[in-house]
Protein backbone atom coordinates (compact mmCIF):
# COMPACT_ATOMS: atom_id res chain seq x y z
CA UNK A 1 0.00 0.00 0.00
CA UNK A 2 2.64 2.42 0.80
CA UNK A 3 4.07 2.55 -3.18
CA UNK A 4 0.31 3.92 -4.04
CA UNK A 5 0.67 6.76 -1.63
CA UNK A 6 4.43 7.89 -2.71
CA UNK A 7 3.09 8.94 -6.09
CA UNK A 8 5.30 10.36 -9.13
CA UNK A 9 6.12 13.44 -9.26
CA UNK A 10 4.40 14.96 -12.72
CA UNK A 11 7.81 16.14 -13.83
CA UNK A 12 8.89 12.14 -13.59
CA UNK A 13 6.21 10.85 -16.10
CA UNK A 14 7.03 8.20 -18.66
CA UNK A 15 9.23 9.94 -21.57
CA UNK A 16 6.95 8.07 -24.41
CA UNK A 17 3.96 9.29 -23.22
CA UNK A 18 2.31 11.05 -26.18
CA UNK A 19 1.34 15.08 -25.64
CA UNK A 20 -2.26 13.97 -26.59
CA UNK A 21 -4.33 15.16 -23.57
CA UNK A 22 -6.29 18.24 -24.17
CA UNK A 23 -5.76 21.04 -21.97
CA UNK A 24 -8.38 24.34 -21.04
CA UNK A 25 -8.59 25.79 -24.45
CA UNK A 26 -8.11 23.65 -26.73
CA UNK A 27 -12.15 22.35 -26.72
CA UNK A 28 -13.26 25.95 -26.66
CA UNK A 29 -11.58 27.19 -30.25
CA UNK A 30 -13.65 24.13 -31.41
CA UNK A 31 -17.37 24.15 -29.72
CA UNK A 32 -18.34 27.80 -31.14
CA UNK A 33 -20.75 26.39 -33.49
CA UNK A 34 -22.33 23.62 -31.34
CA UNK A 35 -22.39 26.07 -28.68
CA UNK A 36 -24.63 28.62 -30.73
CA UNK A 37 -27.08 25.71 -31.72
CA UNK A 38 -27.65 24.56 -28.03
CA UNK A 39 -27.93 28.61 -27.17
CA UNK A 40 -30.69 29.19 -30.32
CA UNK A 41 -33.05 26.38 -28.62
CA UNK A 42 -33.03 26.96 -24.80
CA UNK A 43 -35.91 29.13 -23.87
CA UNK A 44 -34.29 30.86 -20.80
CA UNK A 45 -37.97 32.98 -19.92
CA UNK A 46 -39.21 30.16 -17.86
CA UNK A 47 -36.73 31.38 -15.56
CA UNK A 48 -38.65 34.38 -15.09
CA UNK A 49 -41.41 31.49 -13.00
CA UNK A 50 -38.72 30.33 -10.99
CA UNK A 51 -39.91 29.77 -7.15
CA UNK A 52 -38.70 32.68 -5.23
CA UNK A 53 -36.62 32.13 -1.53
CA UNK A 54 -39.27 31.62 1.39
CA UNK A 55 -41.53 30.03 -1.25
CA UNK A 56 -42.34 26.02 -0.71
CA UNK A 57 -41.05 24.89 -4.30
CA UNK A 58 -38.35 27.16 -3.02
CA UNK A 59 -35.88 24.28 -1.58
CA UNK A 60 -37.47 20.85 -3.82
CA UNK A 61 -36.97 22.78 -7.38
CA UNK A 62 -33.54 23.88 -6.71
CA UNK A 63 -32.39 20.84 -5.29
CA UNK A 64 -33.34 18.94 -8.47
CA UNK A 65 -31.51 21.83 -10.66
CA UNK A 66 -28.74 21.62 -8.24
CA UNK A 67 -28.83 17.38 -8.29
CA UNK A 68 -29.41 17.69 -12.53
CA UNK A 69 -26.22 19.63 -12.67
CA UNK A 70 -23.70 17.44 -10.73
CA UNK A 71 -25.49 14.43 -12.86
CA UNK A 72 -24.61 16.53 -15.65
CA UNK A 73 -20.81 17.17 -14.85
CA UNK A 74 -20.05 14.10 -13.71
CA UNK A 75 -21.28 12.02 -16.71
CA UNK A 76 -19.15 15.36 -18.77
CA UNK A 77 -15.77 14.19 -16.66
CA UNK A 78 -16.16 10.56 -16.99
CA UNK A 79 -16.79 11.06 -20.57
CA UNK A 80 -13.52 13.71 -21.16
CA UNK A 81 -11.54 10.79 -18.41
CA UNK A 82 -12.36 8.01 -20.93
CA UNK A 83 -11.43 10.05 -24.36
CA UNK A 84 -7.92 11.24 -22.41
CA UNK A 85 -6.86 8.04 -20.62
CA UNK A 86 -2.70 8.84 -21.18
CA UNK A 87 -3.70 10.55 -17.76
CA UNK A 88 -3.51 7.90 -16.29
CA UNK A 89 0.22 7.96 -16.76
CA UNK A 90 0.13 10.09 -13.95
CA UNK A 91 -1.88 8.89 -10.98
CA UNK A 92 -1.60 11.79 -8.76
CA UNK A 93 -3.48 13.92 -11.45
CA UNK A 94 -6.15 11.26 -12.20
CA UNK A 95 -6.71 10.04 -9.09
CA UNK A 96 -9.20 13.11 -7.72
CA UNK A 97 -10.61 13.36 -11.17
CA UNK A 98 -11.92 9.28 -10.60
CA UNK A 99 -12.92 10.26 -7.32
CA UNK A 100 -15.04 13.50 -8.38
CA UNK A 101 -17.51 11.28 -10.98
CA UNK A 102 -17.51 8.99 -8.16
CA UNK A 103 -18.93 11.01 -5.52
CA UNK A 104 -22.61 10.76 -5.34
CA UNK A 105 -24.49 14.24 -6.33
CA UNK A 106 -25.12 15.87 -3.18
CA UNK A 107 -29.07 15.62 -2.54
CA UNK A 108 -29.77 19.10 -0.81
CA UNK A 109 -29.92 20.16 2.78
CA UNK A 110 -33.11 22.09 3.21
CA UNK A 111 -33.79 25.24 2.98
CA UNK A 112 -30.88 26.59 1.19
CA UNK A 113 -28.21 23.59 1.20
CA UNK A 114 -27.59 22.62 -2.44
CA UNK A 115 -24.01 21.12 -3.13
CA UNK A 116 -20.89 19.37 -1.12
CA UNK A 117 -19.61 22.28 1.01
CA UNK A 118 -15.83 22.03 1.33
CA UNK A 119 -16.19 23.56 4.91
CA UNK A 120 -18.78 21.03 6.16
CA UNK A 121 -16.26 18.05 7.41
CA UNK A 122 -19.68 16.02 7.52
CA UNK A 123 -20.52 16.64 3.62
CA UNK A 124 -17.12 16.29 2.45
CA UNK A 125 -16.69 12.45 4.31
CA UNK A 126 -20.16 11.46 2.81
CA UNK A 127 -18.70 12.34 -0.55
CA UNK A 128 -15.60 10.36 -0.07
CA UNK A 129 -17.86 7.32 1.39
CA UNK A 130 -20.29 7.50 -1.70
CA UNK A 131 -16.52 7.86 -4.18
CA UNK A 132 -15.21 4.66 -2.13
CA UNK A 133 -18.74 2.56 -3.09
CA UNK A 134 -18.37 3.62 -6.68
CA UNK A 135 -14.79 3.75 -7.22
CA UNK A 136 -14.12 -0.19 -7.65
CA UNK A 137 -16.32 -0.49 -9.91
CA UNK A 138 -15.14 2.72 -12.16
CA UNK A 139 -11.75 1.35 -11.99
CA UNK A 140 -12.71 -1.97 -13.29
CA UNK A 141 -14.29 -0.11 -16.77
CA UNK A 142 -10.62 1.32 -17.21
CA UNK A 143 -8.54 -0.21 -20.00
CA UNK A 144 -5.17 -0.46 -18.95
CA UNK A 145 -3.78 -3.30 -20.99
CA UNK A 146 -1.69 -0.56 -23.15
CA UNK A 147 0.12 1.05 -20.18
CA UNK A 148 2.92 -0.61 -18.44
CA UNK A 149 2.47 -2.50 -15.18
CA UNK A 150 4.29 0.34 -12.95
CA UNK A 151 0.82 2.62 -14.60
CA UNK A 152 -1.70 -0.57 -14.16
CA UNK A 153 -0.74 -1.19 -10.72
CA UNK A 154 -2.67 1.88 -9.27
CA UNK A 155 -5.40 1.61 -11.00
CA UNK A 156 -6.70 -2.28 -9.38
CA UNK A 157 -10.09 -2.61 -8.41
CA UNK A 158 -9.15 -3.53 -4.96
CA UNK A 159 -7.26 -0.25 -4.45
CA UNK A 160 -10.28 1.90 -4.88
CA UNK A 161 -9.87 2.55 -0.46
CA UNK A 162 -6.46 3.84 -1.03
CA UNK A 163 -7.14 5.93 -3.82
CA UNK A 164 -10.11 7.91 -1.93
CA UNK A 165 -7.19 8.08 1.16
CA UNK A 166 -4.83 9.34 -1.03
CA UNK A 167 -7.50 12.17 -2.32
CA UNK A 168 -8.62 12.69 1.22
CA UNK A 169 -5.21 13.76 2.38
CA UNK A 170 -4.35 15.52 -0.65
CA UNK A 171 -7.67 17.58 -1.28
CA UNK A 172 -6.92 20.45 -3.41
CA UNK A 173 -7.98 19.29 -6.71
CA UNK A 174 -11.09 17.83 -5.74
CA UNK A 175 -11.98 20.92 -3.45
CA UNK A 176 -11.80 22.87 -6.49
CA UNK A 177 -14.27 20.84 -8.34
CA UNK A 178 -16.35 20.85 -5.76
CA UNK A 179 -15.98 24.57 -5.14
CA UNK A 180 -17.08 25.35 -9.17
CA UNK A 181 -19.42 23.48 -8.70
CA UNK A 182 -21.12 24.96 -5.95
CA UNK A 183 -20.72 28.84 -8.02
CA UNK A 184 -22.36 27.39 -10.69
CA UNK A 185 -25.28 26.69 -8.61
CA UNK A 186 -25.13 29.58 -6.88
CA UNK A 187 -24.87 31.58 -10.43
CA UNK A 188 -28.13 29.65 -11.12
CA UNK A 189 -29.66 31.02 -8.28
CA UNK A 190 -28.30 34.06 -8.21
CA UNK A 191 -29.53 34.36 -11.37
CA UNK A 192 -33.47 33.92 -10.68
CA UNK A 193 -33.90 35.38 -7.74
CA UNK A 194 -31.77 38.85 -7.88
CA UNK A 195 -30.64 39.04 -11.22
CA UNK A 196 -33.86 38.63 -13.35
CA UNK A 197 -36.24 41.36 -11.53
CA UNK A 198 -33.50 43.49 -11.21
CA UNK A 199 -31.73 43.51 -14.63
CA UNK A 200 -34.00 41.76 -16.20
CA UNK A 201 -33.75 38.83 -18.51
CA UNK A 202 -31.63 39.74 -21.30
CA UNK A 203 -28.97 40.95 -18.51
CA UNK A 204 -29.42 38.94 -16.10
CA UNK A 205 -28.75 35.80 -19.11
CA UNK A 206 -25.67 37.34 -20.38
CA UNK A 207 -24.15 37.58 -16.66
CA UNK A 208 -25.16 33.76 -15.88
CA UNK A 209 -23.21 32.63 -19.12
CA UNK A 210 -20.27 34.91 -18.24
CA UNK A 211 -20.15 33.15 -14.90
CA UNK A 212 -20.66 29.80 -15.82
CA UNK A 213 -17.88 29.66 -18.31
CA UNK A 214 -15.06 31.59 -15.60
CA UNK A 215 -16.26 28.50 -13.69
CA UNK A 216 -16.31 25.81 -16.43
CA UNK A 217 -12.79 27.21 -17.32
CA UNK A 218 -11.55 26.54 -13.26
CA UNK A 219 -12.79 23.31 -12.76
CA UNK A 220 -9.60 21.34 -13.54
CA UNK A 221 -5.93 22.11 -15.27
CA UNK A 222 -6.37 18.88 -16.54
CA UNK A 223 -10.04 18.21 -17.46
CA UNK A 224 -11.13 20.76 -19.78
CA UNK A 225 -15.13 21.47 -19.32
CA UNK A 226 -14.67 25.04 -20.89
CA UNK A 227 -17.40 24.24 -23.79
CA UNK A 228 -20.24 23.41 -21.78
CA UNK A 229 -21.83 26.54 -20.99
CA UNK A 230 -24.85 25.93 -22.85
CA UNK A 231 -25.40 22.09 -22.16
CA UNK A 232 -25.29 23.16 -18.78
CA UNK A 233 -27.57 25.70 -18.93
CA UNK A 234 -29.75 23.32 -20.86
CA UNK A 235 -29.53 21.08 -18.23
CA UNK A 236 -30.36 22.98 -15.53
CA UNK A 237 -33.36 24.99 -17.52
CA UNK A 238 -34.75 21.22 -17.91
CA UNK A 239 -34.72 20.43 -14.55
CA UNK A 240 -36.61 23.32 -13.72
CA UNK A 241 -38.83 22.65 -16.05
CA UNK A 242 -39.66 19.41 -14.90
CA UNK A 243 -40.52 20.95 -11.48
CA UNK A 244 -42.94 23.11 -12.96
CA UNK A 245 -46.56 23.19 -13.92
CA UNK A 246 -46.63 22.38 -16.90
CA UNK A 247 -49.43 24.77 -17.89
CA UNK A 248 -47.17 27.66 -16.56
CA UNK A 249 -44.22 26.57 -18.98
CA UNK A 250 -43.11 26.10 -22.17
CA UNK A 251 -40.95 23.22 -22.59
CA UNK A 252 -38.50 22.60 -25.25
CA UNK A 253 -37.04 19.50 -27.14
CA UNK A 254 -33.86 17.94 -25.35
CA UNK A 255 -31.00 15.88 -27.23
CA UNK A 256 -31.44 12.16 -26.38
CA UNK A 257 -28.46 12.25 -24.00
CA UNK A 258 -29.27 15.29 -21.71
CA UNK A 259 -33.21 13.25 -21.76
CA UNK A 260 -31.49 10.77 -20.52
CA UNK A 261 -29.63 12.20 -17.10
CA UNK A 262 -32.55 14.34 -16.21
CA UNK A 263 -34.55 11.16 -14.64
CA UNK A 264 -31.42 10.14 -12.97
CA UNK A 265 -30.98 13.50 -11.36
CA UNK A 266 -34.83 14.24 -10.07
């Protein structure tokens, strides 16, 4: 157990390993277009209907936004972790990233509790106990079979304990998932309840976007979610959505994919 804790140093990586991982950037030259198409069909008004704080759909409608994001980002990282696996040359960098998708989305703490808060000890071990369930599993759908054994050796099933250890007493990347990810709520929120009557929608929009790609941009060094502005907001404008009467609503088509985490998330 102890060689899985001294991890290499980044600067001691294999000197084969190919420069094909993407980095925050790269993705964003790219997504324009796609971006623009997502942006053209999300009706962002039904914000506008959004409970209000000290309302009872208050708590219950942003929890599922809040719980329909996470789903979102998680499936996002897995997805980017699969397509860039010559990270796994380098445990100490993929380690908290397999950890992250692992951790269960946080459910809500009534009245105004919404994601893992990284100054709540209590939160922050749940997460780490629902990564540890998951983990052994995740690590078994990795394909290491190309990498040599000095790489495959971290990355056993049965090591799944020591690699939530390891990201327990070496926090900082995970914290700062964790941390985007509760801004992005908050943006959401911030959003509905101060920004819309007060700037109205057309501001109010073009301030959320702003924030949620800073925040997209943070997330990771490594994992690059900088082109998901407007899936998120998708996601999170479904969500709501789904909380709503539906005769006080207009809803709007959703790709097959999004459709599919929404049910997951509610």
């Amino acid at each position: 157990m102890g060689e899985l804790i001294a991890m290499p140093k980044k600067e001691d990586a294999a000197p084969d390993e190919p420069q094909t991982e993407q980095h925050p950037g790269e993705k964003e030259e790219g997504s324009g277009s796609g971006d623009e198409s997502i942006q053209a069909e999300i009706d962002l008004s039904v914000w506008m209907r959004a409970p209000k704080e000290r309302t009872p759909a208050y708590f219950p409608t942003y929890a599922t936004v809040s719980r329909a994001m996470q789903t979102a980002m998680r499936s996002w990282v897995r997805e980017w972790f699969l397509a860039n696996t010559e990270i796994l040359r380098r445990p100490h960098t993929a380690y908290p990233i397999l950890v992250y998708q692992c951790t269960h989305p946080f459910a809500g703490r009534p009245t105004n509790m919404f994601t893992y808060d990284v100054q709540q000890t209590e939160a922050i071990n749940r997460a780490f106990a629902s990564a540890a369930y998951r983990l052994g599993r995740e690590l078994k759908a990795i394909d290491t079979k190309r990498f040599g054994w000095f790489t495959r050796e971290h990355y056993f099933a049965y090591r799944s304990k020591e690699v939530v250890k390891y990201v327990a007493k070496n926090r900082r990347a995970l914290y700062k998932m964790l941390n985007v990810e509760t801004v992005l709520v908050d943006s959401i929120l911030k959003f509905a309840v101060i920004d819309i009557p007060k700037l109205g929608l057309e501001e109010a929009t073009l301030l959320l976007r702003r924030a949620f790609a800073t925040q997209l941009r943070r997330f990771s060094e490594d994992c690059d979610m900088s082109g998901r502005t407007e899936e998120l907001l998708r996601v999170a404008t479904e969500a709501l959505v789904s909380r709503c009467p539906q005769d006080n609503v207009v809803a709007f088509p959703s790709s097959s994919e999004e459709a599919e985490l929404l049910p997951r998330a509610a």
